[in-house]
Protein backbone atom coordinates (compact mmCIF):
# COMPACT_ATOMS: atom_id res chain seq x y z
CA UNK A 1 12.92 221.23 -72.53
CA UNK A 2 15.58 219.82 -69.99
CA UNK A 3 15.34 216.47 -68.99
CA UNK A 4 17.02 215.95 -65.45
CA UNK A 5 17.92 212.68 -63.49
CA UNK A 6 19.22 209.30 -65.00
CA UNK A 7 16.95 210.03 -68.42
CA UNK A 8 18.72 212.97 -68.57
CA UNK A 9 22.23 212.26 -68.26
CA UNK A 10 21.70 209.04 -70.53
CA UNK A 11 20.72 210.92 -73.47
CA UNK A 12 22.71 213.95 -73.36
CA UNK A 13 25.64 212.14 -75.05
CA UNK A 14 23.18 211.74 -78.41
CA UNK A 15 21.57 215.19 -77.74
CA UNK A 16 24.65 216.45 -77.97
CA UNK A 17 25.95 214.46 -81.14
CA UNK A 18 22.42 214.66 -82.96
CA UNK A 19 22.10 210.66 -83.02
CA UNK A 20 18.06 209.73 -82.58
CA UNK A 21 17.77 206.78 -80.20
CA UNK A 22 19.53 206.27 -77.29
CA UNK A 23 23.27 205.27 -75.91
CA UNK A 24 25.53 202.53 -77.11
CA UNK A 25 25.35 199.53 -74.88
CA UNK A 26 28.89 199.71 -73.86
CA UNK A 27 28.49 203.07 -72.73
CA UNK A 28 24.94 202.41 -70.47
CA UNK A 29 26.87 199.64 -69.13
CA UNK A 30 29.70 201.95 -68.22
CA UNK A 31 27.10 204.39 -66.55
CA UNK A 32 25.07 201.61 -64.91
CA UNK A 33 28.47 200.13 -63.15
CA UNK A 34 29.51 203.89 -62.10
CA UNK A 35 26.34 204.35 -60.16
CA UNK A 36 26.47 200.72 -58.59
CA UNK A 37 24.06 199.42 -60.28
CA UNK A 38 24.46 195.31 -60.82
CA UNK A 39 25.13 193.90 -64.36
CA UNK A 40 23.35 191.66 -65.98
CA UNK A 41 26.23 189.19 -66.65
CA UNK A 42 24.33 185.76 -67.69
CA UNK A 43 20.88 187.20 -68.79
CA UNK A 44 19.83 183.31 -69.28
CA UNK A 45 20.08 182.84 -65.23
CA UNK A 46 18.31 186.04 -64.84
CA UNK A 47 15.21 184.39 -66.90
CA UNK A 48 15.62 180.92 -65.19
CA UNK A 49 15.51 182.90 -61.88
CA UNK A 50 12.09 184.88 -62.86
CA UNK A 51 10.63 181.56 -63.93
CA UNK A 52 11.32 180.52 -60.28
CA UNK A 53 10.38 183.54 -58.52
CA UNK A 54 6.73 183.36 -60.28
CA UNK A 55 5.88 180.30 -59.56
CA UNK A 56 5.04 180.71 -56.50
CA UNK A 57 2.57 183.37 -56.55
CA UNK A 58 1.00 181.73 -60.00
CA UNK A 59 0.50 178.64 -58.03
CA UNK A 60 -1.53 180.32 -54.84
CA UNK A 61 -3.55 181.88 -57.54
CA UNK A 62 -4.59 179.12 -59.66
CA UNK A 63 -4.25 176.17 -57.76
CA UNK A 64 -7.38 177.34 -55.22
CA UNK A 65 -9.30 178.37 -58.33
CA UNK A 66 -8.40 174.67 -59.95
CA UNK A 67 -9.44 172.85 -56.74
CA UNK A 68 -13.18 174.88 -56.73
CA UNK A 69 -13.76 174.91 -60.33
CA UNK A 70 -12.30 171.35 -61.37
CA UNK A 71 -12.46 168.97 -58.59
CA UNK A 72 -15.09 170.28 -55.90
CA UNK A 73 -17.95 169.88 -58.77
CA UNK A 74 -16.76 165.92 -58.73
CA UNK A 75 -16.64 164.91 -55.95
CA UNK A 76 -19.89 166.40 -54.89
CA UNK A 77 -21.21 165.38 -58.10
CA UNK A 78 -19.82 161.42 -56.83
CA UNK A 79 -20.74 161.55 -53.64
CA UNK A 80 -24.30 162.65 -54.14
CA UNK A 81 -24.91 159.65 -56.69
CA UNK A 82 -22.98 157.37 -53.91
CA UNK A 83 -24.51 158.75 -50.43
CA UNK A 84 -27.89 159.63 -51.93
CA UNK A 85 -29.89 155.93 -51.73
């Protein structure tokens, strides 16, 4: 079965060698700079920076739901013991 496009030419090298598994990581990193891909150079900023990115989108979802479920109930709860005589 031929495998074509960036599977393909990543695993040809241990195809070729009979090694299970895939490439060593010096050598993906090799291939991934050849086709201009960007390197992961700090992988810690990388996970700092998807913490950052997702908070936004986490926030529009549950702060609405937070407002409705946690603090609409009390304050119509208060105000109808307060406005109610």
């Amino acid at each position: 079965m031929a495998v074509t496009g960036v599977c393909g030419d990543s695993l040809a090298p241990a195809r070729s060698r009979d090694v299970p598994g895939a490439q060593p990581p010096a050598s993906a990193a090799q291939r991934a700079a050849s086709r201009g891909w960007p390197a992961a150079a700090n992988p810690a900023a990388a996970a700092r920076k998807v913490g950052v990115l997702a908070v936004a989108p986490l926030g529009l979802c549950f702060l609405p739901a937070f407002v409705c479920l946690g603090i609409v109930p009390v304050v119509v709860g208060l105000a109808s013991q307060v406005l109610v005589p």
